[in-house]
Protein backbone atom coordinates (compact mmCIF):
# COMPACT_ATOMS: atom_id res chain seq x y z
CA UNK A 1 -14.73 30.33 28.37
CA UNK A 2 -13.95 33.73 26.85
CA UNK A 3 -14.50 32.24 23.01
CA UNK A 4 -18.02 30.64 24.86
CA UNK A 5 -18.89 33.90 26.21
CA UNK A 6 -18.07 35.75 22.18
CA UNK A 7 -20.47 33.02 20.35
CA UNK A 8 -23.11 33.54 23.21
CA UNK A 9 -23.02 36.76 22.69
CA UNK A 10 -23.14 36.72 18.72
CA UNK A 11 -26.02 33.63 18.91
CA UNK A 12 -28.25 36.32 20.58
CA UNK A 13 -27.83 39.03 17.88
CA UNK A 14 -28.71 36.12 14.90
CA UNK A 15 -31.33 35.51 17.55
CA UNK A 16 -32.63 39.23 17.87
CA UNK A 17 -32.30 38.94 13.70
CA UNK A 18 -34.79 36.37 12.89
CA UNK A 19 -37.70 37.69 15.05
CA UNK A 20 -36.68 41.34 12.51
CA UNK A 21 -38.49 41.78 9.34
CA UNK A 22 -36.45 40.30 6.08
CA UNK A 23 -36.04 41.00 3.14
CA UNK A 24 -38.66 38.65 1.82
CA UNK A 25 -41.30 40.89 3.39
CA UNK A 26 -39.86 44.17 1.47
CA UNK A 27 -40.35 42.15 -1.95
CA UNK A 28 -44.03 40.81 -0.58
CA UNK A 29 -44.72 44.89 -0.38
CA UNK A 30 -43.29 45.79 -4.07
CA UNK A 31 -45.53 42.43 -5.15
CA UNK A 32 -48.43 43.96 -3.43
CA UNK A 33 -47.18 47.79 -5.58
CA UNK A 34 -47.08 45.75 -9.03
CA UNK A 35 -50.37 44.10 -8.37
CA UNK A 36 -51.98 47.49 -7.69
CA UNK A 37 -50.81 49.51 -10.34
CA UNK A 38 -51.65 46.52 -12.79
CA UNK A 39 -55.15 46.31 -10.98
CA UNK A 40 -55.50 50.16 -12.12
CA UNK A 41 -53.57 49.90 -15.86
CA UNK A 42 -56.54 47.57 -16.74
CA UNK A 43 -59.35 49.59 -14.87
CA UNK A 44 -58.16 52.81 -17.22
CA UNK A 45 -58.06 50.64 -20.07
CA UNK A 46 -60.70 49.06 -20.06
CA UNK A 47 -63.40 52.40 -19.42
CA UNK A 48 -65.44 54.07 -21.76
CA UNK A 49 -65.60 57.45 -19.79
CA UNK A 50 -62.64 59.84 -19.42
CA UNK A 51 -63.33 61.20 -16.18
CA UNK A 52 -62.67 57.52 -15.08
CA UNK A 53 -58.45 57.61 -15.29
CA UNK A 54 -58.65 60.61 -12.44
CA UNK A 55 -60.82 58.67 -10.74
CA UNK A 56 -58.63 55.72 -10.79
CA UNK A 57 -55.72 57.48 -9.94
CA UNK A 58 -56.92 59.46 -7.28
CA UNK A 59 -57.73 56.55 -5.41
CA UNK A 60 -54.27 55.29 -6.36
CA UNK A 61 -52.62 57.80 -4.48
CA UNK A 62 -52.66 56.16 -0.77
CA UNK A 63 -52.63 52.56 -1.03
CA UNK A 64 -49.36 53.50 -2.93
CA UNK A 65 -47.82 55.56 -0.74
CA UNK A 66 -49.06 53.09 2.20
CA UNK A 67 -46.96 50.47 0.79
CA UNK A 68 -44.17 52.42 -0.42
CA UNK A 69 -44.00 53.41 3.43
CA UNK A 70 -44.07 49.42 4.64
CA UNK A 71 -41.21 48.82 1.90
CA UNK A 72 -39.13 51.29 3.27
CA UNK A 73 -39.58 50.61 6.78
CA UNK A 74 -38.87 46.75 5.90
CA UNK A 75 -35.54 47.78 4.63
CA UNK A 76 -34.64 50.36 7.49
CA UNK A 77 -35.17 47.10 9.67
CA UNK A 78 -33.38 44.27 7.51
CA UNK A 79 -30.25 47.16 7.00
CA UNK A 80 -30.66 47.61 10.78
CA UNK A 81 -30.25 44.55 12.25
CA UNK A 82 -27.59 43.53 9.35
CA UNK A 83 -25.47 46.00 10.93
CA UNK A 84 -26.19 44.79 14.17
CA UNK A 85 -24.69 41.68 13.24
CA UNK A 86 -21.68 43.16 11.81
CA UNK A 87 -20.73 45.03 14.59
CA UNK A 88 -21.26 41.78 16.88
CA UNK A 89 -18.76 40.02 14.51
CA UNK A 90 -16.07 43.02 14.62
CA UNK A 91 -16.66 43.43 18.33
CA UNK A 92 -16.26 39.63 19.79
CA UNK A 93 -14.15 38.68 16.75
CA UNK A 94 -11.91 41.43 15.64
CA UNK A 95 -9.97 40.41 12.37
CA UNK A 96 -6.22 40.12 12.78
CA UNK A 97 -3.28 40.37 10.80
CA UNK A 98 -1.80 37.00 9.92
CA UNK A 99 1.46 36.74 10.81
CA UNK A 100 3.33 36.75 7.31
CA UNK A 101 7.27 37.62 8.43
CA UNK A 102 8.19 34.32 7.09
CA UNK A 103 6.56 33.04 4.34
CA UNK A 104 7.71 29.71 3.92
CA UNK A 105 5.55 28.57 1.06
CA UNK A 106 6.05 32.15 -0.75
CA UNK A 107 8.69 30.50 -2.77
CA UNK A 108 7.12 27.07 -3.63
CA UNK A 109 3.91 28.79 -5.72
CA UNK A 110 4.33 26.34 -8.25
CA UNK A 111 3.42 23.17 -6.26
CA UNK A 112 0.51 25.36 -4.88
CA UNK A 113 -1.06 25.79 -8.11
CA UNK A 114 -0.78 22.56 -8.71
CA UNK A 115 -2.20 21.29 -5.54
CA UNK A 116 -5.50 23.50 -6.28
CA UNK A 117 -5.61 22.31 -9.61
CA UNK A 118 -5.12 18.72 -8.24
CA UNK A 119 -8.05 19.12 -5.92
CA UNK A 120 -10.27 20.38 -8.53
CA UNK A 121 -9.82 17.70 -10.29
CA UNK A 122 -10.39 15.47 -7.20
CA UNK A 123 -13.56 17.40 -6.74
CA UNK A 124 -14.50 17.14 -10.36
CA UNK A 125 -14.72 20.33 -11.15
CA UNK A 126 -13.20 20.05 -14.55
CA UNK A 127 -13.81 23.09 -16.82
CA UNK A 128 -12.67 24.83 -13.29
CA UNK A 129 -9.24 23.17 -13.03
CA UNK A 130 -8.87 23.78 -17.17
CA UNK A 131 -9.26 27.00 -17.11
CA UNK A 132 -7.18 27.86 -13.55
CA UNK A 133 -4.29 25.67 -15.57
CA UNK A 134 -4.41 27.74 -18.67
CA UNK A 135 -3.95 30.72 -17.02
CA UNK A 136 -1.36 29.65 -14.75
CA UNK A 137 0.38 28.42 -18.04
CA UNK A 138 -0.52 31.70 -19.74
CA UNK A 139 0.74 33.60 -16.97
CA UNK A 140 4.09 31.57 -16.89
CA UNK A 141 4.83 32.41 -20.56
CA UNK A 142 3.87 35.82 -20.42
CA UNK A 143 7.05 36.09 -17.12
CA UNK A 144 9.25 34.45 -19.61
CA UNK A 145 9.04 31.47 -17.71
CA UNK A 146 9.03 28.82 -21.03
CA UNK A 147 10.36 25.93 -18.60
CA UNK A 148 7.13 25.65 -16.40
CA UNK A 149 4.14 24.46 -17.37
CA UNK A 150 4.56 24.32 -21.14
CA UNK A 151 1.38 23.03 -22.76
CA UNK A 152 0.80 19.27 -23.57
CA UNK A 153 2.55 18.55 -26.94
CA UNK A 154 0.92 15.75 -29.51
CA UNK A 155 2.52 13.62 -31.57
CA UNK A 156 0.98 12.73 -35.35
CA UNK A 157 -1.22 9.96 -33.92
CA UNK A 158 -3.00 12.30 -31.93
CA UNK A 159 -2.14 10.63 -28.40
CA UNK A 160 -0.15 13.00 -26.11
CA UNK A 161 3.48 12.97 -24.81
CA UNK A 162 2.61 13.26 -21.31
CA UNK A 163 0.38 9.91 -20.87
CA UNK A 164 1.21 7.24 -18.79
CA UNK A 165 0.41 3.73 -18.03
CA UNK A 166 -2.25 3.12 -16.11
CA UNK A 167 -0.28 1.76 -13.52
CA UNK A 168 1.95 4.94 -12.68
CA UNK A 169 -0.31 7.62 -14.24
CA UNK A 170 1.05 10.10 -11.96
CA UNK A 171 3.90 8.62 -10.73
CA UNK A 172 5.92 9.53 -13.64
CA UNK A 173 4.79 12.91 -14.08
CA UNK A 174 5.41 13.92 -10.53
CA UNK A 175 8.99 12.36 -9.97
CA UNK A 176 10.55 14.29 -13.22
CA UNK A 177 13.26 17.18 -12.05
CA UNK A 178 10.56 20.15 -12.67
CA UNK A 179 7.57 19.03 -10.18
CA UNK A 180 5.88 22.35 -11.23
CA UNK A 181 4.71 21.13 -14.59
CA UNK A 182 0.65 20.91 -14.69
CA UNK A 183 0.61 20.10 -18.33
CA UNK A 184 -0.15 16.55 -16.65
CA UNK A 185 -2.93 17.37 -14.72
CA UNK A 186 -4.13 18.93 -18.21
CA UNK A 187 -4.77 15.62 -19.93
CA UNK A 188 -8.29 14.26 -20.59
CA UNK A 189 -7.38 10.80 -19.69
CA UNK A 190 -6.66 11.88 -15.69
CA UNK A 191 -10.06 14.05 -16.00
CA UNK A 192 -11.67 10.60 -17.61
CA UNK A 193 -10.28 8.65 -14.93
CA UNK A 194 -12.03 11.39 -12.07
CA UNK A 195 -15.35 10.81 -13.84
CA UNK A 196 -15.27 7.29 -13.73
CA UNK A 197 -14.70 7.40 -10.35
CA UNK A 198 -17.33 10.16 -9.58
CA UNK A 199 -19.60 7.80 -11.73
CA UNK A 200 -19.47 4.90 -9.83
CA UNK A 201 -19.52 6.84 -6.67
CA UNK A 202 -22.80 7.86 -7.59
CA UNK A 203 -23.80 4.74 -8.18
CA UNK A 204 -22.99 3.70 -4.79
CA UNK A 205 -24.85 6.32 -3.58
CA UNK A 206 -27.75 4.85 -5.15
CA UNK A 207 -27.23 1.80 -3.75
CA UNK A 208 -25.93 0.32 -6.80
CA UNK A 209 -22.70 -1.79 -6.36
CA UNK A 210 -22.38 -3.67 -9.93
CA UNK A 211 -20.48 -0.80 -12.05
CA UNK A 212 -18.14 -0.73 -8.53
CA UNK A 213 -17.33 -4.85 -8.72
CA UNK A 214 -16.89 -4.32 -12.77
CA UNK A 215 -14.04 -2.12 -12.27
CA UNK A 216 -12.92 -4.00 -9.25
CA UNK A 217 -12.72 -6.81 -11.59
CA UNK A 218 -10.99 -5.00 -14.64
CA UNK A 219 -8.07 -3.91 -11.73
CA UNK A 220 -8.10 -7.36 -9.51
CA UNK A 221 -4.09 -8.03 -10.69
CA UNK A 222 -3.30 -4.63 -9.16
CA UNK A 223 -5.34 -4.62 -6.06
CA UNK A 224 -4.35 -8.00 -5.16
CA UNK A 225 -0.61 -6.93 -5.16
CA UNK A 226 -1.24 -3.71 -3.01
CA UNK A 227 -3.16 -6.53 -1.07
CA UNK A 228 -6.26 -4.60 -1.23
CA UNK A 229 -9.70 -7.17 -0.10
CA UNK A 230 -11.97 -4.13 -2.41
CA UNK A 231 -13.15 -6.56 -4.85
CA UNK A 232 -14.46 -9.37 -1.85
CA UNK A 233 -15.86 -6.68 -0.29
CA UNK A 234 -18.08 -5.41 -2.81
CA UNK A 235 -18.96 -8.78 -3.98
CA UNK A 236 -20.16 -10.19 -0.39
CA UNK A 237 -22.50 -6.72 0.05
CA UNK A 238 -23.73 -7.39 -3.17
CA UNK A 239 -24.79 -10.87 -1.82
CA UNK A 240 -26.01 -9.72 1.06
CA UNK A 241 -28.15 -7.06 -0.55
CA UNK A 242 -29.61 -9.45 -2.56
CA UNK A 243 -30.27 -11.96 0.01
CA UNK A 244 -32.09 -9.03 2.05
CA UNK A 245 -34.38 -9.12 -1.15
CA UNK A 246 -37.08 -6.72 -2.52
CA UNK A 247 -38.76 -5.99 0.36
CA UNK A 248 -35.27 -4.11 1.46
CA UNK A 249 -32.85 -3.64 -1.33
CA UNK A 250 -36.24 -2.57 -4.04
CA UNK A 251 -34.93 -4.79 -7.09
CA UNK A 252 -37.06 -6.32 -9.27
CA UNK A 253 -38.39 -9.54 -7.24
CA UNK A 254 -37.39 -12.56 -9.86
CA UNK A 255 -35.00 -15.33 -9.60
CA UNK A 256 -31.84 -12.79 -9.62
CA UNK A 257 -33.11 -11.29 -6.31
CA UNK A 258 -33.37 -12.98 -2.84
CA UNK A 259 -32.06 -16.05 -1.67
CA UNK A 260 -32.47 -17.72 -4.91
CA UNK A 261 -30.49 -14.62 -6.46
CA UNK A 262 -27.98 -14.43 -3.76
CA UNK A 263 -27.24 -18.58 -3.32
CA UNK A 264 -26.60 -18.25 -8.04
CA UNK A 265 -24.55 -15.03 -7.22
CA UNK A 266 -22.22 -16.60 -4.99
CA UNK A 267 -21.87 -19.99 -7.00
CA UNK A 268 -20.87 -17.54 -10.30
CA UNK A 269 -18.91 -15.27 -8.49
CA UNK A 270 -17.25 -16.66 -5.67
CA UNK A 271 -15.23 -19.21 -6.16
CA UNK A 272 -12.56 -16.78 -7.20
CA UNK A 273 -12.27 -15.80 -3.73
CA UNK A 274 -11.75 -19.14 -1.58
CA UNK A 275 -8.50 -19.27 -1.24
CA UNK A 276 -8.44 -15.89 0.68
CA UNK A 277 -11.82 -15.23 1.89
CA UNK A 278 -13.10 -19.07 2.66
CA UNK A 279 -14.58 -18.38 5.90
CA UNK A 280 -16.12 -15.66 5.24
CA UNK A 281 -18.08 -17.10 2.40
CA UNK A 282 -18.85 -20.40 4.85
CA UNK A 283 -20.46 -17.83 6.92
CA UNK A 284 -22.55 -16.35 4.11
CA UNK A 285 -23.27 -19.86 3.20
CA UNK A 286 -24.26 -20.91 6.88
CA UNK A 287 -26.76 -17.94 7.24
CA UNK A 288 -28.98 -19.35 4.64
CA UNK A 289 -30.11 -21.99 6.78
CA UNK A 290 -31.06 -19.03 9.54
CA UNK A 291 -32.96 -16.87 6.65
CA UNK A 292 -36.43 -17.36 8.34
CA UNK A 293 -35.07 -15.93 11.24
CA UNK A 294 -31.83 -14.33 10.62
CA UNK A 295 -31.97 -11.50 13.40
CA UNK A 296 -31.27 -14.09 16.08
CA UNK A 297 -28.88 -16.15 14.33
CA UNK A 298 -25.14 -16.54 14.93
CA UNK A 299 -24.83 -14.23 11.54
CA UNK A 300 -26.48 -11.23 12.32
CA UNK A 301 -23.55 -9.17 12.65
CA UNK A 302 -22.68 -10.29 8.84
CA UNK A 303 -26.01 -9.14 7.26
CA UNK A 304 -26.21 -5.81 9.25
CA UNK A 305 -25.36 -3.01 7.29
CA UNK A 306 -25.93 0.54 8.21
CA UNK A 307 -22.93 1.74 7.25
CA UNK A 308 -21.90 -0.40 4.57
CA UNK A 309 -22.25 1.41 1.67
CA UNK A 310 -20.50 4.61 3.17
CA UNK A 311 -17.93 2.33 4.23
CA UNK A 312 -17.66 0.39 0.75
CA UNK A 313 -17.69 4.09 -0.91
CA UNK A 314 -14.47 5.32 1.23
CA UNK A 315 -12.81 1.64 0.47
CA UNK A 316 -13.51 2.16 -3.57
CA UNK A 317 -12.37 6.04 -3.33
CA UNK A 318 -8.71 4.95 -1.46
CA UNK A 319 -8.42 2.42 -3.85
CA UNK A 320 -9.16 3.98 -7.13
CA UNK A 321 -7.24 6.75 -6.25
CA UNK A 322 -4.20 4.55 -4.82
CA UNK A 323 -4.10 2.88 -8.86
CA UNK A 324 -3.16 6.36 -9.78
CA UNK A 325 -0.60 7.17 -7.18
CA UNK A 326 -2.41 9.57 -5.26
CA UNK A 327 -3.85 9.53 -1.90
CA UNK A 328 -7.44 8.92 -0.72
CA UNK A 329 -7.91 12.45 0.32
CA UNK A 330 -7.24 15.53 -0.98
CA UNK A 331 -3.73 17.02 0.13
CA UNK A 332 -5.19 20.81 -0.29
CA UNK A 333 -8.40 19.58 1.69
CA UNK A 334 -5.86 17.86 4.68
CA UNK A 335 -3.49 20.87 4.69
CA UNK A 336 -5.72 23.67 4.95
CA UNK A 337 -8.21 21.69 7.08
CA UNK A 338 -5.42 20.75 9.58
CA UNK A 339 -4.16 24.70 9.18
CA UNK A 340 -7.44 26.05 10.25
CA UNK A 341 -7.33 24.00 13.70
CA UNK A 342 -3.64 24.96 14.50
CA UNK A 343 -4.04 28.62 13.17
CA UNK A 344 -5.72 30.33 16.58
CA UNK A 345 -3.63 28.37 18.88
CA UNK A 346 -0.59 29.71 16.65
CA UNK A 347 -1.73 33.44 16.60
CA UNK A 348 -2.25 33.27 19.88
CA UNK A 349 1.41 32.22 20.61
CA UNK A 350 2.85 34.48 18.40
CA UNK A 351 0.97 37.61 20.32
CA UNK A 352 1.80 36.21 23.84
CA UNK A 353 5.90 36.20 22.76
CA UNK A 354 6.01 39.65 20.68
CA UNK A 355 4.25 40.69 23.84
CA UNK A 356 7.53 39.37 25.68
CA UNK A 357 10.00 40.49 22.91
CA UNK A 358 10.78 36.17 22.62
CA UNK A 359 10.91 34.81 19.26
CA UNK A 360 10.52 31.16 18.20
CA UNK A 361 13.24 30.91 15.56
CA UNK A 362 13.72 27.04 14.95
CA UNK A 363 12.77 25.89 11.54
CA UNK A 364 11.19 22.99 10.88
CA UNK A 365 9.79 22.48 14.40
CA UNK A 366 6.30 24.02 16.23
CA UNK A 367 6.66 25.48 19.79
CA UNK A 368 4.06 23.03 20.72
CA UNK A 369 2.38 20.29 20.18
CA UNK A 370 -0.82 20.51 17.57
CA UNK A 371 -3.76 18.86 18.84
CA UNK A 372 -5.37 17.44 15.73
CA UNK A 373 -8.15 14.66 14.92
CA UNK A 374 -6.68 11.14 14.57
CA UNK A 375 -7.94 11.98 10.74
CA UNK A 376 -5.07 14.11 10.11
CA UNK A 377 -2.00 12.61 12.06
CA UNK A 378 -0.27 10.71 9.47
CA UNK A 379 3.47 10.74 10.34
CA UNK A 380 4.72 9.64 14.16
CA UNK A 381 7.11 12.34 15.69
CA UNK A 382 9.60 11.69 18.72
CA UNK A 383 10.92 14.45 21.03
CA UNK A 384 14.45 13.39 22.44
CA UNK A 385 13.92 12.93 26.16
CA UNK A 386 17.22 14.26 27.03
CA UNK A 387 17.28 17.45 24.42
CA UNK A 388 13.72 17.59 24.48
CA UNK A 389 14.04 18.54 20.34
CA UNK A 390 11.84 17.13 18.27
CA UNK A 391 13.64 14.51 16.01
CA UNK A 392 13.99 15.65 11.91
CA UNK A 393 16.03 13.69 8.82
CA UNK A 394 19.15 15.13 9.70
CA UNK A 395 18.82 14.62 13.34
CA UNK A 396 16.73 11.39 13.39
CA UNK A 397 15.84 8.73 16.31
CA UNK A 398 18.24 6.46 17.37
CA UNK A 399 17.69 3.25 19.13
CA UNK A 400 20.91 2.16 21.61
CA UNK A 401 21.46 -1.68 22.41
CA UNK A 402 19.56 -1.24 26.04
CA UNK A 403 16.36 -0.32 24.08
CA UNK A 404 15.98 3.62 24.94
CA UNK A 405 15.63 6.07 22.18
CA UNK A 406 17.78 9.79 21.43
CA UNK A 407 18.42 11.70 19.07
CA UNK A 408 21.65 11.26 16.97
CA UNK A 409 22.85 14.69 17.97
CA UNK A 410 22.53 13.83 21.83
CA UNK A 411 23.89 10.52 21.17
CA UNK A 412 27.04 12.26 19.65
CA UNK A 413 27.19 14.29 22.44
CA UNK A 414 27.14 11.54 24.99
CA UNK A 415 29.82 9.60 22.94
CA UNK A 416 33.01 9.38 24.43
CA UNK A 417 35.51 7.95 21.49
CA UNK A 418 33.10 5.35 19.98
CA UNK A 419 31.55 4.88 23.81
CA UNK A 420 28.58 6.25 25.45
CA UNK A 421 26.87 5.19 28.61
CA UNK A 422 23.06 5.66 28.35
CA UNK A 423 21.58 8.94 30.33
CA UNK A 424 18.70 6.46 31.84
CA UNK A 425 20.05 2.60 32.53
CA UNK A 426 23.89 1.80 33.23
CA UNK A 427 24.25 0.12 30.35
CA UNK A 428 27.22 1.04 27.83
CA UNK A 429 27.10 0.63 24.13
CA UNK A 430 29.48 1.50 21.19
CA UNK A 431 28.64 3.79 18.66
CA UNK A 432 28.16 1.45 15.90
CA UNK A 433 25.54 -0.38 17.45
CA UNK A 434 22.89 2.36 17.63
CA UNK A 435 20.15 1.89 15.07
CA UNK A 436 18.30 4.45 13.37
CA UNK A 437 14.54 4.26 13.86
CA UNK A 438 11.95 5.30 10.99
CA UNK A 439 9.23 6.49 11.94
């Protein structure tokens, strides 16, 4: 309620602002200044009889100084009320000292600069991730640190000694000994590969799904082993589209377009696909017969597709980036997205126990639980009902024969010789027949 009360209280002052004179109006005024002054240049100019520039500038005198007047009292107001606002903002939201005693990422600057240079590339931002590389690199050399981020070496052919297959393009480059190296995030082929991708993305955007299916196509041996459907999927929108025809999709309105274009796309394109996908395509197939009135046929779900393209976009993104080892979103974006939601609730905690003189010393572990979007929980977590600990990798789960879950260190502790009796059932177990769990 107290945070409501703040933003209230700050939505009235950008309220009060907007009804104040801008800034806009002060530049209206000097317009109006120029204008005048012009107005008289050519008046002065353009007269035969001397007494006429007096003249000219005695009238001058007070429509200048009127406006000069309105300029000045437009600023007074825009400074005003921009002060206003800035004392709102230091008074309901006073900036605070981030807590900085432990650092833990102090020491790991490294892999930060190469996660911002990996998102820039992500984001396509290209000459912006070259030239934040070089000067990392330049700044390595210039520490005497030669082992980090040396620049990319050719050989005599021209082709670098960094590159990759396309199947691990990062893969290899990010499981050598130094991780810090961005001399591979400094090759043209990985910013080649991020075009492509923001190319076709674009395309999508447009509505255009054919450059998507091409290189869907040109990588069907490696989507079909991750077990990826990306290449059906693209191919039965693209039918649907075109069975939607001109009226709705706004291609040209010739044999390649409607239900004559959609029944030859799916007799040249999938047949590839049966084996997988049959009933899908039997449904495609089946909804021809409804085409006259499709929105109350058994297929209407099929050929409905608000989302689709959004959806087919985020499938294609995953994917693409998946070929090239990395994940679907960006691991800066995730991290500092999912630190901004967890930040107040952690200041807050950290005030309340200096307040106390307490200290939350264990590493590894919050004090409490994070609530975040279902977006950013990737990993499960399990709190040992007995120690109440959250579990780690050197104290993971464990699983005991009667189906009830500690952690490893309580389960030692319970152990009597290679026995333990569980804390919650009467049923006994030896030691040997716990499990670990991975979560």
């Amino acid at each position: 309620m107290e945070a409501k009360q703040k933003l209230e209280a700050l939505l009235d002052e950008l309220f009060k602002f907007k009804r104040l004179p801008r800034l806009s109006a002060a530049a209206h005024d000097v317009d109006k200044i120029i204008d005048l002054l012009s107005d008289a240049r050519e008046q002065i100019a353009g007269a035969m009889d001397p007494h006429t520039a007096s003249l000219t500038m005695t009238k001058l005198q007070n429509p200048v100084k009127t406006a000069f007047d309105r300029v000045n009292d437009d600023l007074k107001a825009a400074s005003s009320a921009h002060k206003k606002v800035g004392r709102a903002l230091d008074k309901n939201f006073p900036q605070k000292d981030l807590p900085t005693d432990n650092d833990d990422m102090g020491s790991h600057l490294p892999l930060i600069n190469r996660a911002i240079a990996m998102h820039l590339l992500r984001e396509g931002q290209f000459s912006v991730a070259s030239t934040f590389i070089g000067e990392v690199q330049a700044k390595n050399l210039q520490a005497g640190d030669a082992t980090f981020d040396e620049p990319m070496l050719e050989d005599e052919d021209g082709e670098d000694e960094n590159d990759t297959d396309a199947d691990g393009f990062l893969g290899d480059a990010t499981s050598h000994e130094d991780e810090c190296d961005l001399s591979s995030l400094h090759s043209q082929e990985l910013q080649d590969r991020f075009a492509e991708m923001y190319r076709i993305l674009q395309e999508l955007k447009a509505q255009n799904l054919l450059p998507a299916i091409r290189w869907a196509r040109e990588n069907s041996v490696e989507l079909e082993a991750r077990g990826s459907n990306l290449e059906f999927e693209l191919s039965k929108l693209q039918f649907v589209w075109l069975f939607k025809g001109p009226a709705v999709n706004g291609l040209p309105d010739d044999q390649n377009n409607g239900l004559s274009g959609a029944l030859s796309y799916a007799r040249n394109n999938f047949g590839r696909f049966q084996a997988r996908h049959l009933r899908e395509i039997q449904e495609l197939a089946n909804a021809m017969v409804y085409a006259p009135n499709l929105p109350a046929s058994p297929y209407q779900h099929v050929f409905s597709i608000p989302t689709a393209f959004t959806d087919v976009a985020a499938s294609f993104t995953r994917e693409f980036c998946s070929l090239l080892g990395l994940s679907a979103e960006s691991p800066l974006y995730l991290a500092v997205t999912a630190g901004a939601l967890a930040l107040p609730r952690l200041m807050k905690y950290m005030l309340a126990t200096r307040s106390k003189g307490t200290e939350w010393t264990t590493e590894g572990e919050l004090p409490f639980e994070t609530p975040l979007p279902e977006s950013l929980l990737f990993h499960s977590i399990f709190v040992c009902p007995v120690s109440k600990e959250q579990t780690t990798e050197e104290n993971p789960p464990m699983v005991i024969p009667c189906g009830h879950m500690l952690a490893r260190d309580t389960l030692s502790k319970l152990c009597k010789g290679n026995r333990f009796k569980c804390p919650y059932c009467p049923s006994e177990g030896l030691i040997r027949d716990a499990r670990r769990v991975v979560l």
